[in-house]
N, C-alpha and C. Protein backbone atom coordinates (compact mmCIF):
# COMPACT_ATOMS: atom_id res chain seq x y z
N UNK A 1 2.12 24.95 -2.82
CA UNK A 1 1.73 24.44 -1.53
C UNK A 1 2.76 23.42 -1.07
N UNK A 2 2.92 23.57 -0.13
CA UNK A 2 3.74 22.62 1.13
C UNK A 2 3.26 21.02 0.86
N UNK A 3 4.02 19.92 0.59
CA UNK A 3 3.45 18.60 0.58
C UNK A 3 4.41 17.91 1.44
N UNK A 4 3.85 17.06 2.32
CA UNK A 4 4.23 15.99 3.01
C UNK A 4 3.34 14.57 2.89
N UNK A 5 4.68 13.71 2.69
CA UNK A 5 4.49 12.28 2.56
C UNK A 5 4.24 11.45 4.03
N UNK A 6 3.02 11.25 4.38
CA UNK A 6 3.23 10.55 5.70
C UNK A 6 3.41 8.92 5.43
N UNK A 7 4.70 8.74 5.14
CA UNK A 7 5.00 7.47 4.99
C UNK A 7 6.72 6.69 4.62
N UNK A 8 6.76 5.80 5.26
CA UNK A 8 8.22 5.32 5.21
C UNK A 8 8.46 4.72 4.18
N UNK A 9 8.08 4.14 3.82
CA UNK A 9 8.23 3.73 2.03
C UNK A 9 8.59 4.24 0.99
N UNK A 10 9.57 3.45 0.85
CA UNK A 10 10.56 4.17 -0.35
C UNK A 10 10.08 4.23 -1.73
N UNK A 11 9.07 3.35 -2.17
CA UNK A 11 8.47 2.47 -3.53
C UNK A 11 7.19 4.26 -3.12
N UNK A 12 6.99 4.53 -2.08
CA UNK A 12 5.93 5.38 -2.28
C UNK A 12 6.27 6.67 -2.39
N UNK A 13 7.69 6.64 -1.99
CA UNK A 13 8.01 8.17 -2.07
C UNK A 13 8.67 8.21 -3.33
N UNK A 14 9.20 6.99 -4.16
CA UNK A 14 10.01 7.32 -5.24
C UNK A 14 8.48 7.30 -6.32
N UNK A 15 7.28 7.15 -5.75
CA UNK A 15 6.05 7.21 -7.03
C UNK A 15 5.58 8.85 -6.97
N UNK A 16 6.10 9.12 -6.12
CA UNK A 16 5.46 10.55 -5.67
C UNK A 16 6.67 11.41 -6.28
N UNK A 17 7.60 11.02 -6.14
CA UNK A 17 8.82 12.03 -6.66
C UNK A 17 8.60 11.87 -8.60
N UNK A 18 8.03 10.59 -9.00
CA UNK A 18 8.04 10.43 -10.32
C UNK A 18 6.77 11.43 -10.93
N UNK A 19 6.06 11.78 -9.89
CA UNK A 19 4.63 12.04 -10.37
C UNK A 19 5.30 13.87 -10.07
N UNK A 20 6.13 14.09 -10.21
CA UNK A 20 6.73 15.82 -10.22
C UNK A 20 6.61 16.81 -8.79
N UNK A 21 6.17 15.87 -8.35
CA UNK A 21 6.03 16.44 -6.80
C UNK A 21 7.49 16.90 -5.81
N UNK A 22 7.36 17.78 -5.09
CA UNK A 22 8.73 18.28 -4.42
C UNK A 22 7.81 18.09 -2.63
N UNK A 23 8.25 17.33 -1.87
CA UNK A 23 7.75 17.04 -0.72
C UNK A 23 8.40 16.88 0.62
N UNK A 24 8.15 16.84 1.60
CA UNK A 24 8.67 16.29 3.01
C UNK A 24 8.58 14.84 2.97
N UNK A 25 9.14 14.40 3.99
CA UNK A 25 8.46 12.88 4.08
C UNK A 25 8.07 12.99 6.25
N UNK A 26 7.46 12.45 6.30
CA UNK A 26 7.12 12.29 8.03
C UNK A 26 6.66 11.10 8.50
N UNK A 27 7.27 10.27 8.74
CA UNK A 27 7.22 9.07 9.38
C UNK A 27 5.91 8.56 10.76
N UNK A 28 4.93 8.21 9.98
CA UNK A 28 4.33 8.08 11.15
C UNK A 28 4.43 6.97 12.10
N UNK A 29 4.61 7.02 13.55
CA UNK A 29 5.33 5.91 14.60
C UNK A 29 3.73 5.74 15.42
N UNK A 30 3.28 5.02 14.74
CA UNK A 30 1.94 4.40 16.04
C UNK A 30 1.71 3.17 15.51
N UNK A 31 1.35 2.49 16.25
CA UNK A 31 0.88 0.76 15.78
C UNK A 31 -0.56 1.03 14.49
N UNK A 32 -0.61 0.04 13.62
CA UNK A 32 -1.82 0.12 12.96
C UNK A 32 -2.38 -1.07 13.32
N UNK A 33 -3.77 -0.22 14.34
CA UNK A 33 -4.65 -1.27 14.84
C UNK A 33 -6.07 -1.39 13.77
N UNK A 34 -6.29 -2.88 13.20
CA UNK A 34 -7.60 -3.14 12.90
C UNK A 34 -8.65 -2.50 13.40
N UNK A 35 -9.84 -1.57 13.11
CA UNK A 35 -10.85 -1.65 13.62
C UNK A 35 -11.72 -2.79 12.72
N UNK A 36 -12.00 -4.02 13.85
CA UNK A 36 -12.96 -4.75 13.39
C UNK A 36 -14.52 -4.47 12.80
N UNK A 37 -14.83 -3.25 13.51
CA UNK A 37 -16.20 -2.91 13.26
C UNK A 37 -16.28 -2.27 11.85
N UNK A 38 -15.27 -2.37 11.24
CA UNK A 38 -15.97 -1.51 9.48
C UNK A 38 -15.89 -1.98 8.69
N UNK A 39 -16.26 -2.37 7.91
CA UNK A 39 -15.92 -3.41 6.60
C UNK A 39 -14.67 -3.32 6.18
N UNK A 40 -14.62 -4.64 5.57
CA UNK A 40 -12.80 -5.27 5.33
C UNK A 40 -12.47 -4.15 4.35
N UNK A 41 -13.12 -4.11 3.54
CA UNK A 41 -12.81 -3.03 2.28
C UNK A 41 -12.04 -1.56 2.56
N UNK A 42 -12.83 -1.03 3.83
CA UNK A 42 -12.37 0.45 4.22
C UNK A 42 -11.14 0.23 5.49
N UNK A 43 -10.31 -0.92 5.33
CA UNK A 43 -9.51 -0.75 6.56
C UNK A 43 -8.32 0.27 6.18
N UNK A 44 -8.10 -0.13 4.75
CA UNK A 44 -6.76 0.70 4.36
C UNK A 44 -6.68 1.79 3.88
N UNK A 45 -8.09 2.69 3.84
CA UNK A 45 -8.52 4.01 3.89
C UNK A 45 -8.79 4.40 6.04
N UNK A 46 -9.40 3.79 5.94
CA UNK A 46 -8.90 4.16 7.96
C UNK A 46 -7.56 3.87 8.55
N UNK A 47 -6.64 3.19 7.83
CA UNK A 47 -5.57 3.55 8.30
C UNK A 47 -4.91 4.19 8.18
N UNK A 48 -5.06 4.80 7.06
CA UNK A 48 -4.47 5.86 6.36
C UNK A 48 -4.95 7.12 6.72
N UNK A 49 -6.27 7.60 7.32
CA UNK A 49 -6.86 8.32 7.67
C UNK A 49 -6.21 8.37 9.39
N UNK A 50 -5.77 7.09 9.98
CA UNK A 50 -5.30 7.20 11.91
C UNK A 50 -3.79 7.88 11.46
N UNK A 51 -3.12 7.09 10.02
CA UNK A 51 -1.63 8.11 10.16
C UNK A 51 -1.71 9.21 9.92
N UNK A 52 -2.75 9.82 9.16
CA UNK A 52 -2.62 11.32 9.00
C UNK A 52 -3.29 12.32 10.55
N UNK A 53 -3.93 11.44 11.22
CA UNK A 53 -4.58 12.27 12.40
C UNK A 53 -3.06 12.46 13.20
N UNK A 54 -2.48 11.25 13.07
CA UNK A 54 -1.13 11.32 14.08
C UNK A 54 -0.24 12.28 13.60
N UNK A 55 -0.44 12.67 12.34
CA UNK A 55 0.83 13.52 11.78
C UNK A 55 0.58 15.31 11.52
N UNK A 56 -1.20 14.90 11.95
CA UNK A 56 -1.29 16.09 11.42
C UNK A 56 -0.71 17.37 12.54
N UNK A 57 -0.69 16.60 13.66
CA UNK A 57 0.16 18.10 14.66
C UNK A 57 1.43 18.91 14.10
N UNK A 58 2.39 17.95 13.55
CA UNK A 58 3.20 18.45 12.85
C UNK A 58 3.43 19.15 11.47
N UNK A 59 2.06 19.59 11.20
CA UNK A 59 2.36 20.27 9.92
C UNK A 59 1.66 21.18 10.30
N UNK A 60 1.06 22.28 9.27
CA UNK A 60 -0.06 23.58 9.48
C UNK A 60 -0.81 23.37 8.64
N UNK A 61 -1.94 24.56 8.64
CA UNK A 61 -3.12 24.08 7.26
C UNK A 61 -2.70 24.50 6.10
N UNK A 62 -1.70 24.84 5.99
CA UNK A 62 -1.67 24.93 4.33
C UNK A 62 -0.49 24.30 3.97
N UNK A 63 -0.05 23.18 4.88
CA UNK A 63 0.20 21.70 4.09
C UNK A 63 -0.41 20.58 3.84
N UNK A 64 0.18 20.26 2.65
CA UNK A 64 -1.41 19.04 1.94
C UNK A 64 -0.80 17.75 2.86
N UNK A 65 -0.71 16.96 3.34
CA UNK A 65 -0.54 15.89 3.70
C UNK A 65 -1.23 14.52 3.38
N UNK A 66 -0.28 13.72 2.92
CA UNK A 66 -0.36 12.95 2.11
C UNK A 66 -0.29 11.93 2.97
N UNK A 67 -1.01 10.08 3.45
CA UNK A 67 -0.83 9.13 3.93
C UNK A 67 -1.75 8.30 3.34
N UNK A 68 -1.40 6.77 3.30
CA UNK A 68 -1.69 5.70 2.79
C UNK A 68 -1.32 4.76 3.26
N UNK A 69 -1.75 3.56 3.12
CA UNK A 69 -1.67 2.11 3.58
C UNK A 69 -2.23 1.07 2.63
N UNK A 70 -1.60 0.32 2.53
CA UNK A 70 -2.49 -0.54 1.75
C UNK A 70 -2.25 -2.04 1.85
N UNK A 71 -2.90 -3.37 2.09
CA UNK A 71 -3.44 -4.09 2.26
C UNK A 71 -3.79 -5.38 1.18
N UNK A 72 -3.15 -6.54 1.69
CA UNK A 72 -3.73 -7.09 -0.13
C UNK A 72 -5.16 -8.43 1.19
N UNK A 73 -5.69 -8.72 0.50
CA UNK A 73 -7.22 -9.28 0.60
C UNK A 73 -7.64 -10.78 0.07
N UNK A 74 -7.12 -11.39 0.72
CA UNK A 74 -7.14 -12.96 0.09
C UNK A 74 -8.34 -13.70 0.50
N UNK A 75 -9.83 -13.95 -0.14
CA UNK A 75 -10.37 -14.76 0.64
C UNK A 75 -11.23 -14.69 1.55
N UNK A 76 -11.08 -13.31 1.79
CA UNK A 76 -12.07 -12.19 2.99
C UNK A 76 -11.07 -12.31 4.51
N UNK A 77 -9.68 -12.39 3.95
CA UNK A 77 -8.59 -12.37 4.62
C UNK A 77 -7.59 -11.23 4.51
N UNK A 78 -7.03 -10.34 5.62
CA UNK A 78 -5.93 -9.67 5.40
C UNK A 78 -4.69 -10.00 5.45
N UNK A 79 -3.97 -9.71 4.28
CA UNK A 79 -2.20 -10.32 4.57
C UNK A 79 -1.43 -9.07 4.58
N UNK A 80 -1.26 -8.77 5.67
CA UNK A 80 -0.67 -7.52 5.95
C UNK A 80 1.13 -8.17 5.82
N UNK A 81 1.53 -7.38 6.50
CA UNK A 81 3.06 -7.25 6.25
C UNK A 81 3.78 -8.83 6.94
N UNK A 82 4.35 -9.64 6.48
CA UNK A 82 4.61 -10.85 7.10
C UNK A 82 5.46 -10.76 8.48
N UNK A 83 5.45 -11.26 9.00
CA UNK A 83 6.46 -11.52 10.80
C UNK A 83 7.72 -12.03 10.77
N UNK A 84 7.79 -12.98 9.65
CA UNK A 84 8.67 -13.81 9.12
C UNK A 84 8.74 -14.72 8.34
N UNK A 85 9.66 -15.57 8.27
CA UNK A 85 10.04 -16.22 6.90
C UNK A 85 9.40 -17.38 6.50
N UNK A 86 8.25 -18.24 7.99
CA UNK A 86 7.42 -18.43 7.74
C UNK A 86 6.32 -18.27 7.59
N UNK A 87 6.08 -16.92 7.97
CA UNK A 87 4.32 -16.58 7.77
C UNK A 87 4.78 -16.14 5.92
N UNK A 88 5.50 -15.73 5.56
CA UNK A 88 6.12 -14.76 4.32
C UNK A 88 5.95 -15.97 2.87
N UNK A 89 6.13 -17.14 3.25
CA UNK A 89 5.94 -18.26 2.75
C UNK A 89 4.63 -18.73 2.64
N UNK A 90 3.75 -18.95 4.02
CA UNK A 90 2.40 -19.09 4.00
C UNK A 90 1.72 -17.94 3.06
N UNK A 91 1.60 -16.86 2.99
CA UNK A 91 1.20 -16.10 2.33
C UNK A 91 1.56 -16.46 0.86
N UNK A 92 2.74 -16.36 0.01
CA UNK A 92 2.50 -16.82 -0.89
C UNK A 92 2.23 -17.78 -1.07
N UNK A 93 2.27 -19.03 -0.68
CA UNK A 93 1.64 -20.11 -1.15
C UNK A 93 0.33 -19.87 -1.03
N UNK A 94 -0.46 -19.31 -0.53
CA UNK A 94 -1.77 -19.14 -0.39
C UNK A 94 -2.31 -18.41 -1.76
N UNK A 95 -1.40 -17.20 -2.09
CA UNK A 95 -1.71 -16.53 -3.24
C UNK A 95 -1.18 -17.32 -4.71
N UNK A 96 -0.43 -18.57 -4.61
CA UNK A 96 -0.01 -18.46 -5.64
C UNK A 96 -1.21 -19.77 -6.59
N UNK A 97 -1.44 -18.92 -7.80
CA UNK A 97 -2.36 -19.93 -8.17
C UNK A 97 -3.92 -18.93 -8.68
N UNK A 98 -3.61 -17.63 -7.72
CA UNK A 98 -5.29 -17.47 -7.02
C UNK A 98 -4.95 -16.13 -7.28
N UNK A 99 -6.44 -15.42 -7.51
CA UNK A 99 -6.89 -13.98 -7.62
C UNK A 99 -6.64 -13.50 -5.95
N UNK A 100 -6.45 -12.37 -5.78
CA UNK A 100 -6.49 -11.37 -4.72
C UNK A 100 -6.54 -10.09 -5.53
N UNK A 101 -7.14 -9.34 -3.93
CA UNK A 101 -7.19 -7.99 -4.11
C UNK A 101 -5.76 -7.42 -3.18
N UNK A 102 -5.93 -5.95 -3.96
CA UNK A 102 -4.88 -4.99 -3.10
C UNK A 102 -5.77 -3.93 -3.20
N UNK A 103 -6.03 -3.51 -1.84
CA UNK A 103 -6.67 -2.16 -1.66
C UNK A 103 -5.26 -1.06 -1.16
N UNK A 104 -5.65 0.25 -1.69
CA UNK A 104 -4.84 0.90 -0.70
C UNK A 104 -5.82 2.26 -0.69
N UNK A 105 -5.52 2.80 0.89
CA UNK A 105 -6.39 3.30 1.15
C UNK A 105 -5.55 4.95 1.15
N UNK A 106 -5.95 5.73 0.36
CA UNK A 106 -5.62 7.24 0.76
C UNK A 106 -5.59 8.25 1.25
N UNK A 107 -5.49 9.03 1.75
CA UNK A 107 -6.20 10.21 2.72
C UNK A 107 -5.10 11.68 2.38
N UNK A 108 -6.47 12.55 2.26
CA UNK A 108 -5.36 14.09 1.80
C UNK A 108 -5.80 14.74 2.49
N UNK A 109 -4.95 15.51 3.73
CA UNK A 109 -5.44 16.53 4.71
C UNK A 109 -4.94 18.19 3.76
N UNK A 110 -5.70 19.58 3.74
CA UNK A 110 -5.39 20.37 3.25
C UNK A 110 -6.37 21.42 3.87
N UNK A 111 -6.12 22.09 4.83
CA UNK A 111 -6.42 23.12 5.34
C UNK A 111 -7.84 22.64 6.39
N UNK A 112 -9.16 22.85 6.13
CA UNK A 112 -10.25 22.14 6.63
C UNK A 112 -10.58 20.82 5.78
N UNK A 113 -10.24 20.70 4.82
CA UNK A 113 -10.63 19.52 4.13
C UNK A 113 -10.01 18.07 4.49
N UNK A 114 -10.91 16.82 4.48
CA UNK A 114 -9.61 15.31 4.34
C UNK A 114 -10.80 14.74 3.62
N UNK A 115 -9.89 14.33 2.43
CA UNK A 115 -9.94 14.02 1.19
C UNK A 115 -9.63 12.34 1.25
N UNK A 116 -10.45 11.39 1.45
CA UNK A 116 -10.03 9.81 1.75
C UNK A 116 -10.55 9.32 0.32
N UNK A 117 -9.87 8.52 -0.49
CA UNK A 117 -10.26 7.53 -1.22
C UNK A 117 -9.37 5.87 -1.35
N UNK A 118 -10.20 5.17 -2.02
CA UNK A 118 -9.50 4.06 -1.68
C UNK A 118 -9.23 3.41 -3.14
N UNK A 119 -8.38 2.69 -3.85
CA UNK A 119 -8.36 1.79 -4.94
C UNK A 119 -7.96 0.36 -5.04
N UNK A 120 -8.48 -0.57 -5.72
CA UNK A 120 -8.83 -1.84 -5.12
C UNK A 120 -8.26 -2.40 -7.20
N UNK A 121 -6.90 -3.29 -7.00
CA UNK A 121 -6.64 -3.73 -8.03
C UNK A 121 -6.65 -5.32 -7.90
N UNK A 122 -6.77 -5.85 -8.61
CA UNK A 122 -7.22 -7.22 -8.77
C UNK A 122 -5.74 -8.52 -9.49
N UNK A 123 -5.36 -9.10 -8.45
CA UNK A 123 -3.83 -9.80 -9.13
C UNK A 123 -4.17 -10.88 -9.25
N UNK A 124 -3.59 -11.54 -10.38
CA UNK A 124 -3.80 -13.02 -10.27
C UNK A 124 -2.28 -13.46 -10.40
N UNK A 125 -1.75 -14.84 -9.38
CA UNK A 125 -0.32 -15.40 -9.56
C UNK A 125 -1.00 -17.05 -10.59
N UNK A 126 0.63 -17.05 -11.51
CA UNK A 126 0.34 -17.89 -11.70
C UNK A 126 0.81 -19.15 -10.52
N UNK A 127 0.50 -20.62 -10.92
CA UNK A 127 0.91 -21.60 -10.00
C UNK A 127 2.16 -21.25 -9.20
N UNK A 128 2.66 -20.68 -8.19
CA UNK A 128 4.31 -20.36 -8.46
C UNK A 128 4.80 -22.15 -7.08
N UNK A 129 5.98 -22.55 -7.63
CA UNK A 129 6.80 -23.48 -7.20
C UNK A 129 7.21 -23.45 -5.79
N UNK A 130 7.29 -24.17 -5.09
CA UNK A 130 8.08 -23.89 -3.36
C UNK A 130 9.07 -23.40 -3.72
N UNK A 131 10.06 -24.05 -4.85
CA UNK A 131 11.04 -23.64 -4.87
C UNK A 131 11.16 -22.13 -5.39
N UNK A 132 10.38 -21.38 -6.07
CA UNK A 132 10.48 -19.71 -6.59
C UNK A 132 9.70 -19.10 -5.09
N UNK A 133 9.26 -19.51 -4.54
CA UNK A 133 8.65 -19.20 -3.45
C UNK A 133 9.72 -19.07 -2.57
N UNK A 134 10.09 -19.79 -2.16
CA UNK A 134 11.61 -19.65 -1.63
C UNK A 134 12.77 -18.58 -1.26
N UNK A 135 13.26 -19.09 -2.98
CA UNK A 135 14.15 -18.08 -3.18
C UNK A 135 13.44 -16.27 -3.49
N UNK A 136 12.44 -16.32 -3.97
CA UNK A 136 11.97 -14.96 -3.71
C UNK A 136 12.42 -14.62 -2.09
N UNK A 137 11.50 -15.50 -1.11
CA UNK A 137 11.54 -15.04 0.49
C UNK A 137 13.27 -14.72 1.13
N UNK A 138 13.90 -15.60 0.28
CA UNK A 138 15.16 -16.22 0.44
C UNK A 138 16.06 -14.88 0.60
N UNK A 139 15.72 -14.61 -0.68
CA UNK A 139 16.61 -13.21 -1.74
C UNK A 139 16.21 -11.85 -1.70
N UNK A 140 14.94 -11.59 -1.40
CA UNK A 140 14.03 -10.44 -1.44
C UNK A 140 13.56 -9.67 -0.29
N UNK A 141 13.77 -10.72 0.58
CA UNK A 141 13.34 -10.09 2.14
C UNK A 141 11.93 -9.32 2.20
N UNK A 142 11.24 -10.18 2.10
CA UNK A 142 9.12 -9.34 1.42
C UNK A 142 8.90 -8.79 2.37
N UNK A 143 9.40 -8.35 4.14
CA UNK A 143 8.93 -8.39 5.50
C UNK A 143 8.09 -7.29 5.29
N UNK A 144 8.48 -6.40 4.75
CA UNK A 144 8.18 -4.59 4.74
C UNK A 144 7.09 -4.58 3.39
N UNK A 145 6.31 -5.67 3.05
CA UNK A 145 5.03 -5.69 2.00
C UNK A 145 4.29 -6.15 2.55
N UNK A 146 3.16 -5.37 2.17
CA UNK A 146 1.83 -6.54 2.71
C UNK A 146 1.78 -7.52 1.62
N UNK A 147 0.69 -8.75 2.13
CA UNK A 147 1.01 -9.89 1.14
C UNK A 147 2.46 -10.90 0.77
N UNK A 148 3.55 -10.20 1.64
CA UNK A 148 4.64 -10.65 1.11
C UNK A 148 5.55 -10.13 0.26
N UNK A 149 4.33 -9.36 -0.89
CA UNK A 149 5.28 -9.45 -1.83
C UNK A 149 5.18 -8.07 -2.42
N UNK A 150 6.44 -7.82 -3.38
CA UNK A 150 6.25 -6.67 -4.39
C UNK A 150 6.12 -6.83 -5.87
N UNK A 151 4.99 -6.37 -6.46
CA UNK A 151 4.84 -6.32 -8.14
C UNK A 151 5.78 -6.14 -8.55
N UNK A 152 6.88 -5.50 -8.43
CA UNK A 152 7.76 -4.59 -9.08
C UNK A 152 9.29 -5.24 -8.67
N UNK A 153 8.58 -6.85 -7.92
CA UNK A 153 10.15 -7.29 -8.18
C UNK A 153 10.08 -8.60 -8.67
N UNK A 154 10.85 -9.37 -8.50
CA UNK A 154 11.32 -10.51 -9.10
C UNK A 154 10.34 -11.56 -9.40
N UNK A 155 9.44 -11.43 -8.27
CA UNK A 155 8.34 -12.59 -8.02
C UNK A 155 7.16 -11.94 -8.88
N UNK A 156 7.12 -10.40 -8.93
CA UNK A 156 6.66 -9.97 -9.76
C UNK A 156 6.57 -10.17 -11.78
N UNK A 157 8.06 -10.33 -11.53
CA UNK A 157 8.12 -10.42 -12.83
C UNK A 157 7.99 -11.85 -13.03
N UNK A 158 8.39 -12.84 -12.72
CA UNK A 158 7.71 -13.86 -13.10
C UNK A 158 6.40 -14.85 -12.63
N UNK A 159 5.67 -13.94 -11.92
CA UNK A 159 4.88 -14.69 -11.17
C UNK A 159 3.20 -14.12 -11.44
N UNK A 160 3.13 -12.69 -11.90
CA UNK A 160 2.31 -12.19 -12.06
C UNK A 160 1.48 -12.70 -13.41
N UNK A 161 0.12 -13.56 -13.73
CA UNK A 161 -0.60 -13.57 -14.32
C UNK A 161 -1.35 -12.92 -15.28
N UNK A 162 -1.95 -11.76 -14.72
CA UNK A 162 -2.74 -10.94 -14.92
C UNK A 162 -2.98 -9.90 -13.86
N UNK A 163 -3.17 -8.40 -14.06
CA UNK A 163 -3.63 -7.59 -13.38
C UNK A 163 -4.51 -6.85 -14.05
N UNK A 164 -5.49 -6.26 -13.04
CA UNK A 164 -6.71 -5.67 -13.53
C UNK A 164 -6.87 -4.44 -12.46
N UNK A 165 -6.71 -3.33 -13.17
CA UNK A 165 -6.80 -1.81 -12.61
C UNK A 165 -5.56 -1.61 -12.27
N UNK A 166 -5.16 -0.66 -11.00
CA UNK A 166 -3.73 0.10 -11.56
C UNK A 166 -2.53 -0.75 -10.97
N UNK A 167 -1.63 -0.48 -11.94
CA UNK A 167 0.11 -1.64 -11.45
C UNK A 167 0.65 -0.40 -10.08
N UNK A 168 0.49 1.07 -10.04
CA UNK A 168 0.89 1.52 -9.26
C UNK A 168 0.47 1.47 -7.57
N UNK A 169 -0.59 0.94 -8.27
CA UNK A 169 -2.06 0.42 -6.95
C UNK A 169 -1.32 -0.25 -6.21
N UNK A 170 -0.63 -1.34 -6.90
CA UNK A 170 -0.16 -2.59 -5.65
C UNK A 170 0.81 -2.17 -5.28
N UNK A 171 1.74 -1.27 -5.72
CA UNK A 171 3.26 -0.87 -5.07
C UNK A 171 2.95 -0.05 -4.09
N UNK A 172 1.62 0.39 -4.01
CA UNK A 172 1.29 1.30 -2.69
C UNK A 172 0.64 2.91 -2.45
N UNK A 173 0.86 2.74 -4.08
CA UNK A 173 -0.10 4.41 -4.30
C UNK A 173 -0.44 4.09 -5.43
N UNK A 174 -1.98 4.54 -5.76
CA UNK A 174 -2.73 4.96 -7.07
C UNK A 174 -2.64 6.21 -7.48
N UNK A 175 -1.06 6.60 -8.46
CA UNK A 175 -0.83 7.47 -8.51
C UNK A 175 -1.84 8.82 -9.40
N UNK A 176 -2.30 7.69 -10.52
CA UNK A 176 -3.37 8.71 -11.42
C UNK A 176 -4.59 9.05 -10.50
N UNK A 177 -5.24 8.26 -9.87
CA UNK A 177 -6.10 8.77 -9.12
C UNK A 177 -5.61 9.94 -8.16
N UNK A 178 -4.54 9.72 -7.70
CA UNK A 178 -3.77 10.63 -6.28
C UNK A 178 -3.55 12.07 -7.32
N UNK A 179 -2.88 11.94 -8.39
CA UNK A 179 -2.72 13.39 -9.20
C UNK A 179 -4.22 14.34 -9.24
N UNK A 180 -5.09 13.45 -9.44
CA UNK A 180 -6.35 13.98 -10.00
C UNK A 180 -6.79 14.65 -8.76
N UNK A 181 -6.66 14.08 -7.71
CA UNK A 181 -7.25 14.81 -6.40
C UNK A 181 -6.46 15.64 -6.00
N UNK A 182 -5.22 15.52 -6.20
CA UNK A 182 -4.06 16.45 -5.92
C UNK A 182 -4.37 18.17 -6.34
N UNK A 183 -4.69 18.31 -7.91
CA UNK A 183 -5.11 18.86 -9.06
C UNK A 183 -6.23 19.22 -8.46
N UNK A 184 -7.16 18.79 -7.78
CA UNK A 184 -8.50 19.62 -7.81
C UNK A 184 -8.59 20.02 -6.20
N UNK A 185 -7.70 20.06 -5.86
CA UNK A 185 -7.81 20.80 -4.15
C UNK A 185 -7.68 22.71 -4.28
């Protein structure tokens, strides 16, 4: 079967290429608007569900199409992707110290079927310094993460505490879960 990645992310297409998959990629171009009316929990499964409605003209039904979003959750707060170098700062300082969630929300279109699930991993930072705060924002350029930041880099490696449920979760796909649904379509 035909697979397409509806998504610009490189951290998501290089998890998808690791997981043996041979795919398209399709860029979806529409704003991602909040719907306020649904619980905080399901935003990054409905957004993921508005990029695949947008993408789905461009494929046929017997491509699986693949889209996601995901979201980290501070507080009963969303820290979506920062604006700049000071919101990018506010955000970690907010997280550092403190548990958050990362939801990311999935959605698999495949002929009549859409297949939405969501996975919700749990990070804790330790205390981190203005000054590692900084030079992360400084050096790393977080603009293109929600939360700021990425597990899988620097601030990651020394900043991360503890995690609870999947490490692939926060980079932006839950890949064992995503195989398993993949597998049973």
């Amino acid at each position: 079967m035909k697979i397409v990645l509806g998504s610009a992310s490189p951290r998501r297409q290089n998890l998808l290429k690791e997981l043996g998959y041979n795919f398209e990629v399709l860029i979806p171009t529409m704003d991602e608007i909040i719907d306020v009316n649904i619980p905080i929990e399901e935003v990054a499964a409905d957004l993921a569900k508005k990029k695949a409605l947008h993408l789905l003209s461009q494929t046929n039904e017997e491509t699986l199409l693949i889209c996601a979003d995901t979201i980290v959750l501070y507080n009963g707060t969303i820290l979506g992707k920062p604006k700049d170098r000071e919101e990018a700062l506010k955000y970690l300082s907010m997280l550092s110290g403190n548990e958050h969630q990362v939801i990311t929300g999935v959605v698999l279109m495949h002929r009549d079927k859409i297949l939405p699930f969501s996975e919700t991993t749990h990070v804790k930072f330790k205390k981190l310094s203005k000054e590692e705060i900084s030079h992360y924002v400084d050096n790393y350029h977080p603009y293109d993460k929600a939360g700021a930041y990425g597990i899988q880099d620097w601030i990651g490696l020394i900043g991360v505490e503890s995690i609870n449920g999947s490490y692939t979760n926060v980079m932006g796909l839950p890949t064992q879960q995503l195989n398993q649904k993949i597998l049973s379509l």
